[in-house]
C-alpha atoms as a PDB file:
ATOM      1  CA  UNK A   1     -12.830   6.340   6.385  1.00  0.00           C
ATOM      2  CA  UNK A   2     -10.396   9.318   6.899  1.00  0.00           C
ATOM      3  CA  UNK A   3      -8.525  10.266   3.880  1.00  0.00           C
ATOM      4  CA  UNK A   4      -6.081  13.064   2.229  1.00  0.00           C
ATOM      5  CA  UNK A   5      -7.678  14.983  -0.251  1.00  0.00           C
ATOM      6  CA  UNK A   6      -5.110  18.006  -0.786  1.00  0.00           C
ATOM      7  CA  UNK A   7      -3.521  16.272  -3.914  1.00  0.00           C
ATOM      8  CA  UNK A   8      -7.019  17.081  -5.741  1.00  0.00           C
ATOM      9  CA  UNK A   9      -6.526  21.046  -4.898  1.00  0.00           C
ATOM     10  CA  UNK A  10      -2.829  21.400  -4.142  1.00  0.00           C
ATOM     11  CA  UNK A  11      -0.569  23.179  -6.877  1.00  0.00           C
ATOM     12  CA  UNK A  12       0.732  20.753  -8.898  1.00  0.00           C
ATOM     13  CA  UNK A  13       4.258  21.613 -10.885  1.00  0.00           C
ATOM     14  CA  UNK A  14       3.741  21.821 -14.742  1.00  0.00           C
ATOM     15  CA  UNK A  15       6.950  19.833 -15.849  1.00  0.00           C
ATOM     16  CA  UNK A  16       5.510  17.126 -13.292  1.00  0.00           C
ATOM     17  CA  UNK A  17       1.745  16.841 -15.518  1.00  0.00           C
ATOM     18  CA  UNK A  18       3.698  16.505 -18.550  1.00  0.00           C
ATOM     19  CA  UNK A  19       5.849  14.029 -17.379  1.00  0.00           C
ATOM     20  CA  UNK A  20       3.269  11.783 -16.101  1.00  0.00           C
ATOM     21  CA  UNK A  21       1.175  12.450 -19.461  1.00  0.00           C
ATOM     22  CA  UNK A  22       4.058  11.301 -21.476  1.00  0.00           C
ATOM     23  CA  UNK A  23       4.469   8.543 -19.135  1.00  0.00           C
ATOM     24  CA  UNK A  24       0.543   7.583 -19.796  1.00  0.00           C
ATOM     25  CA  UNK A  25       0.797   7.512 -23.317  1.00  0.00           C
ATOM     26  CA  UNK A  26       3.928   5.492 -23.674  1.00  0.00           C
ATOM     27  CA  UNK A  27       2.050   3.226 -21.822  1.00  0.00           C
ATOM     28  CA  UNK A  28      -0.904   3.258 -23.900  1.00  0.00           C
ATOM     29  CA  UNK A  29      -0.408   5.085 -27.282  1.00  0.00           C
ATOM     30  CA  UNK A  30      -2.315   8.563 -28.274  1.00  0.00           C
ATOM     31  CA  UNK A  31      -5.518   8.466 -26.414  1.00  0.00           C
ATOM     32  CA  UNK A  32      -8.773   8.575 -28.469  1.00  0.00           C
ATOM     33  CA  UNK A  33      -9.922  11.437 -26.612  1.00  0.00           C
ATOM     34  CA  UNK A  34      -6.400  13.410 -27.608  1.00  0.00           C
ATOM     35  CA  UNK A  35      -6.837  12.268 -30.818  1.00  0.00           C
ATOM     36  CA  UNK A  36     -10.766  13.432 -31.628  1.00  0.00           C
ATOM     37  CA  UNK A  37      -9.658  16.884 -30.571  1.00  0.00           C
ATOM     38  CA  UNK A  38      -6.714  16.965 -33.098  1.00  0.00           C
ATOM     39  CA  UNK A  39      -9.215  16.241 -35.483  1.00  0.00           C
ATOM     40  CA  UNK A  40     -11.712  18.380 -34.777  1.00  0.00           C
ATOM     41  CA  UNK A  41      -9.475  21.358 -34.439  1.00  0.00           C
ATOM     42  CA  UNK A  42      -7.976  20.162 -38.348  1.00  0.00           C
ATOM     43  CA  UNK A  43     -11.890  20.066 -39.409  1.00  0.00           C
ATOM     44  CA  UNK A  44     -12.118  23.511 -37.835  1.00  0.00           C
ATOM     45  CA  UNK A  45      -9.500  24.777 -39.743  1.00  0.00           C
ATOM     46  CA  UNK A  46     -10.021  23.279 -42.797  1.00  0.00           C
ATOM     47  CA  UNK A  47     -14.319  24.610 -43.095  1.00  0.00           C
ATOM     48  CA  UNK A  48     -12.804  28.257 -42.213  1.00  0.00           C
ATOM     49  CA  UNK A  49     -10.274  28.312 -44.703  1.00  0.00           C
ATOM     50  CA  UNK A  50     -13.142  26.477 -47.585  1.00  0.00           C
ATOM     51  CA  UNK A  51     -15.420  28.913 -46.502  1.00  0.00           C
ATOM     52  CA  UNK A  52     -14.239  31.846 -45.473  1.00  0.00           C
ATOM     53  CA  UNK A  53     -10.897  31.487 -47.945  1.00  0.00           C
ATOM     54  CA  UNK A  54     -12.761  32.796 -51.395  1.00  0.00           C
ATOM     55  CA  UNK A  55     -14.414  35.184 -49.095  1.00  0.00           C
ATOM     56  CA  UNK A  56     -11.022  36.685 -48.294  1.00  0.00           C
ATOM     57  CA  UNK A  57      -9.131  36.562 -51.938  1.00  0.00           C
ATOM     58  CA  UNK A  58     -12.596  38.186 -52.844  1.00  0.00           C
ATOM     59  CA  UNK A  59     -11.705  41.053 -50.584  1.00  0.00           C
ATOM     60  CA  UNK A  60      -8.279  41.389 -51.131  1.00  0.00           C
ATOM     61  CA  UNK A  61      -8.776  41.722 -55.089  1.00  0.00           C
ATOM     62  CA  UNK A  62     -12.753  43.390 -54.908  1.00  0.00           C
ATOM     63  CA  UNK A  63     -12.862  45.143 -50.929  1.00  0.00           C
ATOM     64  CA  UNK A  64     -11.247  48.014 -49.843  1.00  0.00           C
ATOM     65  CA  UNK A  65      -7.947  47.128 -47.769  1.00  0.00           C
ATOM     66  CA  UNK A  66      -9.575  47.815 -44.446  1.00  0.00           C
ATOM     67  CA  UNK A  67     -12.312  45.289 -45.026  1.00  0.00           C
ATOM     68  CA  UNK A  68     -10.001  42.600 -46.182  1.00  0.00           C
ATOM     69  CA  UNK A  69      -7.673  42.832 -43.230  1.00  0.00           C
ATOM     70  CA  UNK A  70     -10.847  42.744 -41.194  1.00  0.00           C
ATOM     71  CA  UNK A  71     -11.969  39.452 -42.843  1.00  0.00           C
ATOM     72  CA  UNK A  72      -8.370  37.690 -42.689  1.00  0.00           C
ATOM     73  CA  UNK A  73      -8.109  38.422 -38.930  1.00  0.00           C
ATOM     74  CA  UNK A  74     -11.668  36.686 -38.118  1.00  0.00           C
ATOM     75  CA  UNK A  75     -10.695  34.102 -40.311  1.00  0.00           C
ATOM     76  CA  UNK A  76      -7.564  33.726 -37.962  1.00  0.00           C
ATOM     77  CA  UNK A  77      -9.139  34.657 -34.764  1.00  0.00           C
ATOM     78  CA  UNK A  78     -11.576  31.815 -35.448  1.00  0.00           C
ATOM     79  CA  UNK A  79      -8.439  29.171 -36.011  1.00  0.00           C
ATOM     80  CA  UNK A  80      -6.675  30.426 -32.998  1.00  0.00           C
ATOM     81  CA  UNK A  81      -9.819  30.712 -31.023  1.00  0.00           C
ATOM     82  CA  UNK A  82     -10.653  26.817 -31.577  1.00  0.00           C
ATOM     83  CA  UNK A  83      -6.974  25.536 -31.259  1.00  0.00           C
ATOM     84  CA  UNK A  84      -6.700  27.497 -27.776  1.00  0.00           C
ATOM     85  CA  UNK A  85      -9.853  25.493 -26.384  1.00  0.00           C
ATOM     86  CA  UNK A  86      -8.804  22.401 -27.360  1.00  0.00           C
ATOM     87  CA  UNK A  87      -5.278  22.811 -26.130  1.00  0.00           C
ATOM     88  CA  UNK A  88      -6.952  24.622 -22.744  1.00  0.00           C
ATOM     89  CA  UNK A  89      -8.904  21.061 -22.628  1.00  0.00           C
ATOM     90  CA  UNK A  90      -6.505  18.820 -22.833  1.00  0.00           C
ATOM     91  CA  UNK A  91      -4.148  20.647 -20.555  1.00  0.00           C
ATOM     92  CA  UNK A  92      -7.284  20.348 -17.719  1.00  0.00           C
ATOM     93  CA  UNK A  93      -7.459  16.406 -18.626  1.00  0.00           C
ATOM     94  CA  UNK A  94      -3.627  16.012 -17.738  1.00  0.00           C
ATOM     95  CA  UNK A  95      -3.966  18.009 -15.102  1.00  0.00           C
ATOM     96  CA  UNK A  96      -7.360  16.120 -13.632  1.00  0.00           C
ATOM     97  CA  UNK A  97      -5.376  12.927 -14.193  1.00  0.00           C
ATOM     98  CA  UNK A  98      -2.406  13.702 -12.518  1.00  0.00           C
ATOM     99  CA  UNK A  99      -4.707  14.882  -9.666  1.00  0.00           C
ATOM    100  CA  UNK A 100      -6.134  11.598  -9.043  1.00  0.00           C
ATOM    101  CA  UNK A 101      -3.120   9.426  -9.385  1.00  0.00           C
ATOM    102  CA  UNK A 102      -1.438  11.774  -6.619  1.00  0.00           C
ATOM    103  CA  UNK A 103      -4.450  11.797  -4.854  1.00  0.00           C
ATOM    104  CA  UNK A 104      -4.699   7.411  -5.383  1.00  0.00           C
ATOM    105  CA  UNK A 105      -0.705   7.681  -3.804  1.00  0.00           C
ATOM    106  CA  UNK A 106      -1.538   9.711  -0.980  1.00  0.00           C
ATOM    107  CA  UNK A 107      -4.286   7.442   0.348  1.00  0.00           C
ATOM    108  CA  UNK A 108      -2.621   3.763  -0.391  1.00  0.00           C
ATOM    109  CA  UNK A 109      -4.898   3.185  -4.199  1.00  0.00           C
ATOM    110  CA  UNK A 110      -3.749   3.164  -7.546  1.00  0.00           C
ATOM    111  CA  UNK A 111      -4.814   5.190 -10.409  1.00  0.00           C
ATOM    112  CA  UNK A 112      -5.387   3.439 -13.826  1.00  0.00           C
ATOM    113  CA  UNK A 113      -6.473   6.335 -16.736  1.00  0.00           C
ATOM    114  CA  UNK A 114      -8.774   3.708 -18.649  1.00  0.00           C
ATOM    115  CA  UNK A 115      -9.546  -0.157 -19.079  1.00  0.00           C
ATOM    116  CA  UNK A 116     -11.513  -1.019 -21.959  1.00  0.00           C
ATOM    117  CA  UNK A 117     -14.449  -3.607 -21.771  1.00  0.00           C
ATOM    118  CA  UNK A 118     -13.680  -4.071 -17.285  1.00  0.00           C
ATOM    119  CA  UNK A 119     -14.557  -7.270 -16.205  1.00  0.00           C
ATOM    120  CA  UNK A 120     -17.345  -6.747 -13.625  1.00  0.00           C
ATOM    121  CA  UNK A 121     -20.313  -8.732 -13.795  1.00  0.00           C
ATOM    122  CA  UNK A 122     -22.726  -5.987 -13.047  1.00  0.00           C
ATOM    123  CA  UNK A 123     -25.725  -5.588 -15.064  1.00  0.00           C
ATOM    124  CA  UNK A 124     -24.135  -1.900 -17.347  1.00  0.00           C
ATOM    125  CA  UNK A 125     -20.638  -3.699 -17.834  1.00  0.00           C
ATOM    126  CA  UNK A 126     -22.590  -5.780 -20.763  1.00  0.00           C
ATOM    127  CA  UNK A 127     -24.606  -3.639 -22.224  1.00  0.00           C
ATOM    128  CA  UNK A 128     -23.985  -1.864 -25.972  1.00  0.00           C
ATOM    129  CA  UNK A 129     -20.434  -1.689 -27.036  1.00  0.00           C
ATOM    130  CA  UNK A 130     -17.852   0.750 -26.788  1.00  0.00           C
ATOM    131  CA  UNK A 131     -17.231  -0.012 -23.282  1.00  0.00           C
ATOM    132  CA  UNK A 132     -14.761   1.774 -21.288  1.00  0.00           C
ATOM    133  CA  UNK A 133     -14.076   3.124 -17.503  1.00  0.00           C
ATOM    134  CA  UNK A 134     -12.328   6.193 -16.373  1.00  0.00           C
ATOM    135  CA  UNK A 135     -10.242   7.610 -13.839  1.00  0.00           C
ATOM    136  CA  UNK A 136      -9.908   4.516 -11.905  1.00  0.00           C
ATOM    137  CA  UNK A 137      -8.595   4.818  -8.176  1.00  0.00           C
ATOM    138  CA  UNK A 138      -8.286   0.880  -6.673  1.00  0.00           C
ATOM    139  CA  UNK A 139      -8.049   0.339  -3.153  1.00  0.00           C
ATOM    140  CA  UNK A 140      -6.430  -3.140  -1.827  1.00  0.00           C
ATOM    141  CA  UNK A 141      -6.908  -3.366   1.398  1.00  0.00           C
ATOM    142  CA  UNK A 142      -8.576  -4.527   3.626  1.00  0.00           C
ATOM    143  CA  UNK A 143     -10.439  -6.013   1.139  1.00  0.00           C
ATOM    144  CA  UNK A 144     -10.672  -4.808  -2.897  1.00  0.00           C
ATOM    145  CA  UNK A 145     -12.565  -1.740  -4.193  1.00  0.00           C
ATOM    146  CA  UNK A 146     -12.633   0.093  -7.546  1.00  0.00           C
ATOM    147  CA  UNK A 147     -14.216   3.869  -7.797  1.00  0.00           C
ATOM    148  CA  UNK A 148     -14.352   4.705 -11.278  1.00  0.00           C
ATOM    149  CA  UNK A 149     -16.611   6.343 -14.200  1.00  0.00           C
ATOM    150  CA  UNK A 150     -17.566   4.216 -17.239  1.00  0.00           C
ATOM    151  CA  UNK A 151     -19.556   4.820 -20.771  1.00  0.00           C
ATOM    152  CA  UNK A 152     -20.689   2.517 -23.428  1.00  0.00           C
ATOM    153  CA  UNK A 153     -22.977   2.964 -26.212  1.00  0.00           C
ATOM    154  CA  UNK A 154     -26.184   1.728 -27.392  1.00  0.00           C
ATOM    155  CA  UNK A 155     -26.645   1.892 -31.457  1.00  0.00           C
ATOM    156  CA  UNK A 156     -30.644   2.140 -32.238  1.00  0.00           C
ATOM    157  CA  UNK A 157     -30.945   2.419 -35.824  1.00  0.00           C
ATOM    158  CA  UNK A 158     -29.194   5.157 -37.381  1.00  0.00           C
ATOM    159  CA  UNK A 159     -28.786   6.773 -33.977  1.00  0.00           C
ATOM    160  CA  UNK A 160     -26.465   6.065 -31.493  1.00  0.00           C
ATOM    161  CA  UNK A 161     -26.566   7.172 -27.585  1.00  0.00           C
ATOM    162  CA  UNK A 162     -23.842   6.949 -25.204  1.00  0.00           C
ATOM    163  CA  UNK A 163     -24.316   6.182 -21.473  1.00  0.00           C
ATOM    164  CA  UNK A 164     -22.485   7.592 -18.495  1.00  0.00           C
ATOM    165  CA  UNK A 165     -21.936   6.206 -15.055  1.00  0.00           C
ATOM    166  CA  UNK A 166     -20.133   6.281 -11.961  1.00  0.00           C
ATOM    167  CA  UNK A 167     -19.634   3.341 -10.111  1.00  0.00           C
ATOM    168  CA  UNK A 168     -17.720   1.669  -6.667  1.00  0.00           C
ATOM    169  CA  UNK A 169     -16.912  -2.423  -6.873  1.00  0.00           C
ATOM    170  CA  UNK A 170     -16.348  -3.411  -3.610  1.00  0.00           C
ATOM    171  CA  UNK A 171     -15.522  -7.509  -3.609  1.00  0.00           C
ATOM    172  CA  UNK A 172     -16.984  -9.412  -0.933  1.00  0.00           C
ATOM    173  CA  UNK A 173     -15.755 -12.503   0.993  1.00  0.00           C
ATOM    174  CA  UNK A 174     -18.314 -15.116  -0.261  1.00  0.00           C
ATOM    175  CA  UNK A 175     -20.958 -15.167  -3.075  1.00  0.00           C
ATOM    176  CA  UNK A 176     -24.359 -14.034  -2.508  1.00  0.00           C
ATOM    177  CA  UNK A 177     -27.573 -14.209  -4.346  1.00  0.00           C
ATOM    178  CA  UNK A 178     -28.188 -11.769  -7.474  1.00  0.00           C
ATOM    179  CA  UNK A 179     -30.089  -9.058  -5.191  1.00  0.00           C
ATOM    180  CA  UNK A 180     -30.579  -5.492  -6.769  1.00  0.00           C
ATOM    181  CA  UNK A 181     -31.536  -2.149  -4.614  1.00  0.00           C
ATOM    182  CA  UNK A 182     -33.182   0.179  -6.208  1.00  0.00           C
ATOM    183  CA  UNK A 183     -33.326   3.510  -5.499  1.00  0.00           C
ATOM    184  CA  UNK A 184     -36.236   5.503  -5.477  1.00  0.00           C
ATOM    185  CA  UNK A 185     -34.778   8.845  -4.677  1.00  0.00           C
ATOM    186  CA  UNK A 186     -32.392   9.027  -8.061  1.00  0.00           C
ATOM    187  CA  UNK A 187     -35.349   7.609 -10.178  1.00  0.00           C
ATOM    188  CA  UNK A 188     -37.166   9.996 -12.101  1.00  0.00           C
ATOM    189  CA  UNK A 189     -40.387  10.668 -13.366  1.00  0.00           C
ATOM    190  CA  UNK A 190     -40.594   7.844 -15.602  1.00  0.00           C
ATOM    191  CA  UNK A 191     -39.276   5.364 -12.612  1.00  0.00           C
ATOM    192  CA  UNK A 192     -35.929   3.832 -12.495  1.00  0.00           C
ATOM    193  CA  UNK A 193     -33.189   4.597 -14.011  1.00  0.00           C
ATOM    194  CA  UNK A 194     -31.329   1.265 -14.294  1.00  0.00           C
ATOM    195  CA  UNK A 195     -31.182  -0.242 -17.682  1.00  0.00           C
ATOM    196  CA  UNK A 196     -32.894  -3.544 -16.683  1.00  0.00           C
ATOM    197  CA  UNK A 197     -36.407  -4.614 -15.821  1.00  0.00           C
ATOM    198  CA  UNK A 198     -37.477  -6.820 -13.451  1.00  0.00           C
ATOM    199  CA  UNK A 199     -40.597  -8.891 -12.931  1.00  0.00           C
ATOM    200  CA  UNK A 200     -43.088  -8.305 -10.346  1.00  0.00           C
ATOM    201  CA  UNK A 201     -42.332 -11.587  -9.213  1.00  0.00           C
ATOM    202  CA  UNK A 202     -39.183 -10.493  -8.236  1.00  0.00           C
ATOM    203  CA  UNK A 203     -39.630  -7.726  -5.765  1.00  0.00           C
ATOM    204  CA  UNK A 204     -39.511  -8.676  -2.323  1.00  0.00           C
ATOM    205  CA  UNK A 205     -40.991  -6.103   0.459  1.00  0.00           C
ATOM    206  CA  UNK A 206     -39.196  -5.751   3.692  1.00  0.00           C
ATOM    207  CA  UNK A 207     -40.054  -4.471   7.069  1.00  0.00           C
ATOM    208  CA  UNK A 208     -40.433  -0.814   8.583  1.00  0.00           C
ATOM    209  CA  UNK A 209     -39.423   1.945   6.253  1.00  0.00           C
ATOM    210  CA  UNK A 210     -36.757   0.190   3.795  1.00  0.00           C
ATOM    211  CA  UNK A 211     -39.269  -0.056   0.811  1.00  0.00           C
ATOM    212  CA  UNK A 212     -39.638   4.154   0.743  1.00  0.00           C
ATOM    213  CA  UNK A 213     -35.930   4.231   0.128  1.00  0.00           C
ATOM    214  CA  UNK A 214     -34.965   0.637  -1.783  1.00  0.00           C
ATOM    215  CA  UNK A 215     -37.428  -1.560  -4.248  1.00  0.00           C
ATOM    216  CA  UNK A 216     -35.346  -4.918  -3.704  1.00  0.00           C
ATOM    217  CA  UNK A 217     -35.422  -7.599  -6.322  1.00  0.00           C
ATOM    218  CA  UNK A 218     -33.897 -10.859  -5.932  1.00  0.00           C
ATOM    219  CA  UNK A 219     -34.493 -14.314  -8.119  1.00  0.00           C
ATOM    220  CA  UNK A 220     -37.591 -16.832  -7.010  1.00  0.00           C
ATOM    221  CA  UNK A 221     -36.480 -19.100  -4.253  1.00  0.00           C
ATOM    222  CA  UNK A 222     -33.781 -16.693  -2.827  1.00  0.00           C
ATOM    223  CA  UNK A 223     -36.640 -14.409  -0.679  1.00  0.00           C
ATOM    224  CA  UNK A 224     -34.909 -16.248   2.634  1.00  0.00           C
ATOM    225  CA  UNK A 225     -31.481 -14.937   1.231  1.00  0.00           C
ATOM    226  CA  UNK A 226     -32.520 -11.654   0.687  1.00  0.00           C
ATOM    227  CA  UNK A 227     -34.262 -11.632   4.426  1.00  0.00           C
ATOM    228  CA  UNK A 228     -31.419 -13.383   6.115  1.00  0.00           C
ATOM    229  CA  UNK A 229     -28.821 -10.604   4.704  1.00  0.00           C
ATOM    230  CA  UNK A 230     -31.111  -7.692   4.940  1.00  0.00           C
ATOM    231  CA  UNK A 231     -31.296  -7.374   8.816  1.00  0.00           C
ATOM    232  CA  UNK A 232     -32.506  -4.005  10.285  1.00  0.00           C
ATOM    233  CA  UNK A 233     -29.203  -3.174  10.799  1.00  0.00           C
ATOM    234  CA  UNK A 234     -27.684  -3.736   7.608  1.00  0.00           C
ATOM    235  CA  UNK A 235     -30.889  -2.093   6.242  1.00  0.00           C
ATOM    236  CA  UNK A 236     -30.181   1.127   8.679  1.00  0.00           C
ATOM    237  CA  UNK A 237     -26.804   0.911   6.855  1.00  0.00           C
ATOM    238  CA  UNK A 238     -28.087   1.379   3.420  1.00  0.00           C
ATOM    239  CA  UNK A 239     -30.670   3.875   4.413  1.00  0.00           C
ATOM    240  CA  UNK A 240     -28.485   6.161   5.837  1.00  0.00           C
ATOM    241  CA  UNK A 241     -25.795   5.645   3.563  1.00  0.00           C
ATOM    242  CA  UNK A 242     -26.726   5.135   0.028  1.00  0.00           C
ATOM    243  CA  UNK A 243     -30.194   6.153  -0.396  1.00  0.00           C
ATOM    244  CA  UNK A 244     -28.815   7.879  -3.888  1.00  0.00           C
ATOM    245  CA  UNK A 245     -27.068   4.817  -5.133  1.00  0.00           C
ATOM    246  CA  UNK A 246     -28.535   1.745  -7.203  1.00  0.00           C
ATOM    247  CA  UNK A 247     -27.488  -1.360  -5.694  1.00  0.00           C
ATOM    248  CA  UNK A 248     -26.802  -4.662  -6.949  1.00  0.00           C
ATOM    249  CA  UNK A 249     -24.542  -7.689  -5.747  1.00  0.00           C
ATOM    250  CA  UNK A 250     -23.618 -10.360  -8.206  1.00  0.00           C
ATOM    251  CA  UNK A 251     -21.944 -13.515  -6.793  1.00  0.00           C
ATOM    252  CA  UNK A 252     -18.908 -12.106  -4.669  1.00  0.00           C
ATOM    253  CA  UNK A 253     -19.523  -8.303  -5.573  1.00  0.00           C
ATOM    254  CA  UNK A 254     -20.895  -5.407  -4.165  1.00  0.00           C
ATOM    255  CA  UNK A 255     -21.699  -2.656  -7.322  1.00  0.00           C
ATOM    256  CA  UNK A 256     -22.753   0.718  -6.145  1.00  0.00           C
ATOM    257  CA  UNK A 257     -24.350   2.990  -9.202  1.00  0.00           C
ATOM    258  CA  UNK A 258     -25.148   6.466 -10.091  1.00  0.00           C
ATOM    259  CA  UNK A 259     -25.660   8.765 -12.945  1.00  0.00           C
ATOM    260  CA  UNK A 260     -22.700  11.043 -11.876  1.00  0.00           C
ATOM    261  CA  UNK A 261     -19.257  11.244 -12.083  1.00  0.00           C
ATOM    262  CA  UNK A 262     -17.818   9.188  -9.051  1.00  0.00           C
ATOM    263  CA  UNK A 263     -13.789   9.859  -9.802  1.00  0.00           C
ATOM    264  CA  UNK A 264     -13.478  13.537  -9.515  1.00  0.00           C
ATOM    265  CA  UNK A 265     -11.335  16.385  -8.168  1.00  0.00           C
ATOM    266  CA  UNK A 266     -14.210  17.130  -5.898  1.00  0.00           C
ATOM    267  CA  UNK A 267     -13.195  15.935  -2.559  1.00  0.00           C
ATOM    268  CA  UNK A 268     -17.006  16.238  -0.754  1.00  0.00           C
ATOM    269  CA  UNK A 269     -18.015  13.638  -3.056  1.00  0.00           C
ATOM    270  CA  UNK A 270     -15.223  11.442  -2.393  1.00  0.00           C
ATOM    271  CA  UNK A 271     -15.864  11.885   1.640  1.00  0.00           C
ATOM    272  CA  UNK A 272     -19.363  10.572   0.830  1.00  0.00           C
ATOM    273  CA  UNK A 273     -18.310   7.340  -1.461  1.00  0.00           C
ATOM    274  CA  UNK A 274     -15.502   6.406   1.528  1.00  0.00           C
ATOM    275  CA  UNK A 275     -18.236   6.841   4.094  1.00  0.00           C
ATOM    276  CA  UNK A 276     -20.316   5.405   2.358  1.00  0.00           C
ATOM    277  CA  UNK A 277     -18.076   1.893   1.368  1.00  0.00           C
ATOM    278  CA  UNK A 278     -16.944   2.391   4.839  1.00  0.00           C
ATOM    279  CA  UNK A 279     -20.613   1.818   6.360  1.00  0.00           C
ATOM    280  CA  UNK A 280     -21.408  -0.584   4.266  1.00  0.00           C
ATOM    281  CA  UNK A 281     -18.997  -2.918   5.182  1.00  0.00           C
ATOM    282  CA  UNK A 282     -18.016  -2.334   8.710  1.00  0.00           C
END
């Protein structure tokens, strides 16, 4: 699947970003993310002056001059410091989105910033709360796909943790069985990493070397599904394809997973996700 990626690396003009930030927001409001930062760079401010405030009418009244100065301008280094990196950070977020929506333009997709809770019926779009994807780029045509990172977080106790994806939703032309792919390659030394178990029941063993690459689970009484779809081609397909990417297909979807960013300004992995989407369904 050939495809433009100089909008991810190409200079972009600086009146241009802020224009399409501004254009974001009055779509949307403040973003959280813009928001948090605000904050955090008041909080900053606000423990360096309680702290480090006495410290400097101390000086000015009790220190030498020299020492005093020395103490206001860390205090105001400090301040400066922290406001710079969170300006510097949302400046690269503008920038990154910009990126992508140029890049979405160049290559026939849109680009949506966010969309709380999506609506895909995969197995981490109803987990936790808190859900939200990222940096979506759509494609729609020929047929429907979505590439696009997405968090949500789990509350255990006191503790909280928050999950991070990347995903591709590819819609299909008919429903098919609930079938997932797991990867062996991506899991780690404490086996999968998908957030759902599966009986042993459930795991259905195909032919030559599919099962090195792919545990398959499917529900009792689909096996001849599962078979019937998975022909050595289609299993060549997946082997050579997506041997680092979770699979799972829920009624008329095709969900690809992984632990890593999937929307980026990296245009090697975005060569691999077309290929890959392309192979799969050609």
């Amino acid at each position: 699947m050939p495809f433009d990626a100089r909008p991810l690396s190409d200079d972009v003009d600086t009146h241009a970003v802020n224009a399409f930030a501004r254009q974001l927001k009055a779509g949307r409001g403040t973003s959280g993310s813009t928001v948090i930062a605000w904050i955090i760079g008041g909080f900053a401010a606000t423990i360096a002056l309680t702290f480090f405030g006495p410290l400097l009418v101390m000086g000015l009244s009790q220190a030498p001059l020299p020492v005093a100065l020395l103490v206001a301008c860390a205090i105001l280094a400090g301040v400066v410091l922290v406001t710079l990196l969170i300006v510097s950070g949302i400046r690269r977020a503008r920038e990154r989105r910009y990126r992508l929506s140029r890049f979405a333009a160049a290559n026939n997709m849109t680009y949506h910033d966010r969309v709380q809770n999506p609506r895909l019926p995969g197995m981490i779009f109803s987990l936790g709360h808190s859900r939200i994807s990222t940096d979506l780029i759509r494609g729609h045509s020929p047929r429907f796909v979505e590439f696009g990172n997405y968090q949500y977080t789990v509350k255990n106790g006191k503790h909280s943790t928050t999950y991070r994806w990347g995903y591709v939703a590819v819609k299909l032309d008919v429903p098919l069985p609930n079938i997932v792919l797991d990867a062996t390659g991506n899991n780690s030394v404490l086996g999968s990493n998908l957030p759902a178990s599966f009986r042993k029941d459930q795991q259905l063993s195909l032919e030559g070397d599919f099962d090195k690459y792919f545990t398959l689970y499917c529900p009792a009484g689909y096996e001849r599904d599962a078979l019937y779809l998975f022909t050595p081609d289609i299993m060549a397909r997946f082997i050579d394809n997506a041997a680092q990417l979770d699979v799972e297909i829920v009624d008329d979807w095709l969900l690809l997973y992984t632990r890593r960013a999937v929307s980026t300004l990296d245009p090697a992995t975005w060569a691999w996700l077309f290929g890959t989407v392309g192979a799969l369904l050609s």
